[in-house]
Protein backbone atom coordinates (compact mmCIF):
# COMPACT_ATOMS: atom_id res chain seq x y z
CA UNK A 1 287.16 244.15 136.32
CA UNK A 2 286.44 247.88 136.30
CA UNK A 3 286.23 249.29 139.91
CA UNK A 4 283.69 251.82 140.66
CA UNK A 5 286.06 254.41 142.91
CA UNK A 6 288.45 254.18 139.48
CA UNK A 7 285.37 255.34 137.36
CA UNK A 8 284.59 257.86 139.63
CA UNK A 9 287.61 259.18 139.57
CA UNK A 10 288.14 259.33 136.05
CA UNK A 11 284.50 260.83 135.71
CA UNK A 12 286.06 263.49 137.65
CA UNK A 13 289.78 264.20 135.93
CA UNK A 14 289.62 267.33 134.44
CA UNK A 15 293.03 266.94 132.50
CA UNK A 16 293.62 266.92 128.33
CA UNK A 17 295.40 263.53 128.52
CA UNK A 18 291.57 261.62 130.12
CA UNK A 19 290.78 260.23 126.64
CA UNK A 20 294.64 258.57 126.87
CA UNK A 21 294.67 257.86 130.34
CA UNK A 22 291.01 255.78 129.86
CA UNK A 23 292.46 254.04 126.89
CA UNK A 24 295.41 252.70 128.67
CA UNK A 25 293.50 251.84 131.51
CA UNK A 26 291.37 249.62 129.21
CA UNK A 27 294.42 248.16 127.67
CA UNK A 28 295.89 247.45 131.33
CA UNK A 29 292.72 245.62 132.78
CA UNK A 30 292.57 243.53 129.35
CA UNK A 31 296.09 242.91 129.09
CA UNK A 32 295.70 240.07 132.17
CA UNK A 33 292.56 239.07 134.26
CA UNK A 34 294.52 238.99 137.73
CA UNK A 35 295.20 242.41 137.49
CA UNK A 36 292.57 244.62 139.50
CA UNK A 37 292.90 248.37 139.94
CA UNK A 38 292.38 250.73 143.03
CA UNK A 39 292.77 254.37 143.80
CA UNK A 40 295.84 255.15 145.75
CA UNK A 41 297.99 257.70 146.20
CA UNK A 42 295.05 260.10 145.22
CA UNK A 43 295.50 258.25 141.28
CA UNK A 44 294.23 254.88 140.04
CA UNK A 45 296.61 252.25 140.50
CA UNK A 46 297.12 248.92 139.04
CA UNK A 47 297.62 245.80 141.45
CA UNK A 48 298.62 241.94 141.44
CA UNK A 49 300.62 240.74 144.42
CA UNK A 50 301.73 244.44 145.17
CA UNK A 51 301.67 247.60 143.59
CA UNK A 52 302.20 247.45 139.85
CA UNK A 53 301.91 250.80 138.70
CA UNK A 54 299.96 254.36 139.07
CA UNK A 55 298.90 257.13 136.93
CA UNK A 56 300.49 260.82 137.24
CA UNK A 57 297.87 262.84 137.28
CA UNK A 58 299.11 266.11 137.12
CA UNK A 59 300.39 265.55 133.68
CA UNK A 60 299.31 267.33 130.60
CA UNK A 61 301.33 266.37 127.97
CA UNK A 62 301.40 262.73 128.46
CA UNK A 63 299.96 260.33 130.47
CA UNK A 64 302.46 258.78 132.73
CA UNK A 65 302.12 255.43 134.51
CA UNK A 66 305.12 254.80 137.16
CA UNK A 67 306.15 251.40 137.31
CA UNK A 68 306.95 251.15 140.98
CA UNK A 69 308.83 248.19 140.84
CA UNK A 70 309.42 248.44 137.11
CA UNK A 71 313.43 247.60 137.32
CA UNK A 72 312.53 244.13 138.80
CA UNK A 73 310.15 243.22 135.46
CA UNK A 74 312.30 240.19 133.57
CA UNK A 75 312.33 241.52 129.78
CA UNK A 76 313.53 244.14 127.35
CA UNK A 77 310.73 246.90 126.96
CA UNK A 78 312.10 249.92 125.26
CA UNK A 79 308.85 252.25 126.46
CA UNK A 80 309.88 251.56 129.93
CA UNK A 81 312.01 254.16 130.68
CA UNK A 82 314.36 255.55 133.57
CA UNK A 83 317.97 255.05 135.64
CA UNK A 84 316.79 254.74 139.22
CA UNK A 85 317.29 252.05 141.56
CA UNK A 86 313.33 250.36 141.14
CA UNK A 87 311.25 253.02 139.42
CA UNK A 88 310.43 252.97 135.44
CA UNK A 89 307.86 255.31 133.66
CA UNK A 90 305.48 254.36 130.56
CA UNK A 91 304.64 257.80 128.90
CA UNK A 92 302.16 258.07 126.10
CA UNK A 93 302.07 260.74 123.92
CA UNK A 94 298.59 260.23 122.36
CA UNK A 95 295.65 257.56 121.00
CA UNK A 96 298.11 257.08 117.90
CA UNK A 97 301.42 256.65 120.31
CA UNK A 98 298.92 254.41 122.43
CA UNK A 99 298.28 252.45 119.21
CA UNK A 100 302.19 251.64 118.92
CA UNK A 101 303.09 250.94 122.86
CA UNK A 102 299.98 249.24 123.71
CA UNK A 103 301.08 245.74 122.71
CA UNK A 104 304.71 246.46 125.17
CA UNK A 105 302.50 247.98 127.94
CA UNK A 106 300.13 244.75 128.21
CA UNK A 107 303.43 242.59 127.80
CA UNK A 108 304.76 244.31 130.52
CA UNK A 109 301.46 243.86 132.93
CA UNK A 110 301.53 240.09 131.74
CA UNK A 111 305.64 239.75 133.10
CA UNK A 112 304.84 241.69 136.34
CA UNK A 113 302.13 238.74 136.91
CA UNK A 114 303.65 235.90 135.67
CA UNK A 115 307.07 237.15 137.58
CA UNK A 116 304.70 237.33 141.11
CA UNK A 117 303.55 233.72 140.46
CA UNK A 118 306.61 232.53 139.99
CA UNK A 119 308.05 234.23 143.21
């Protein structure tokens, strides 16, 4: 379910990456139902049983989610990028590169949940 401070805040993100960043959000909230979203860290943010990932805001090129946890998700997701001891990014490029990560990104929602259940 859409929260209302989320659409605010996109109504108000003046950046060339918005029609990306609302796509993916879409794709994130349909990817599982126990997935609900909240702004934090001044960006929306995706939650189930803890912080699953936020937006980077600032970024024009791409939009970036950081996966906060994203070292501890069981599976092998080639989109989910980065060395560091918990953090993994998800860039997207554009709609098109959206069209070709968007079945990995909602895999990777779906693994964070299922993972938190099984915890």
């Amino acid at each position: 379910m859409k929260n209302p401070d989320v659409d605010a805040w996109l109504d108000a993100y003046d950046n060339p990456m918005k029609p990306v960043v609302a796509a993916m959000r879409d794709a994130i909230l349909a990817a599982d139902a126990r997935v609900t979203e909240t702004i934090k860290w001044q960006a929306p943010t995706f939650v189930y049983n803890g912080n699953i990932a936020s937006f980077f805001p600032k970024s024009k090129k791409h939009a970036s989610l950081m996966f906060h946890k994203g070292a501890d998700i069981s599976g092998d997701f080639r989109y989910l990028t980065g060395d560091g001891k918990e953090a993994r990014s998800f860039k997207v490029g554009d709609m098109d590169d959206l069209s070709t990560k968007q079945d990995e990104l909602q895999q990777i929602i779906r693994a964070w949940c299922d993972q938190k259940d099984e915890a």
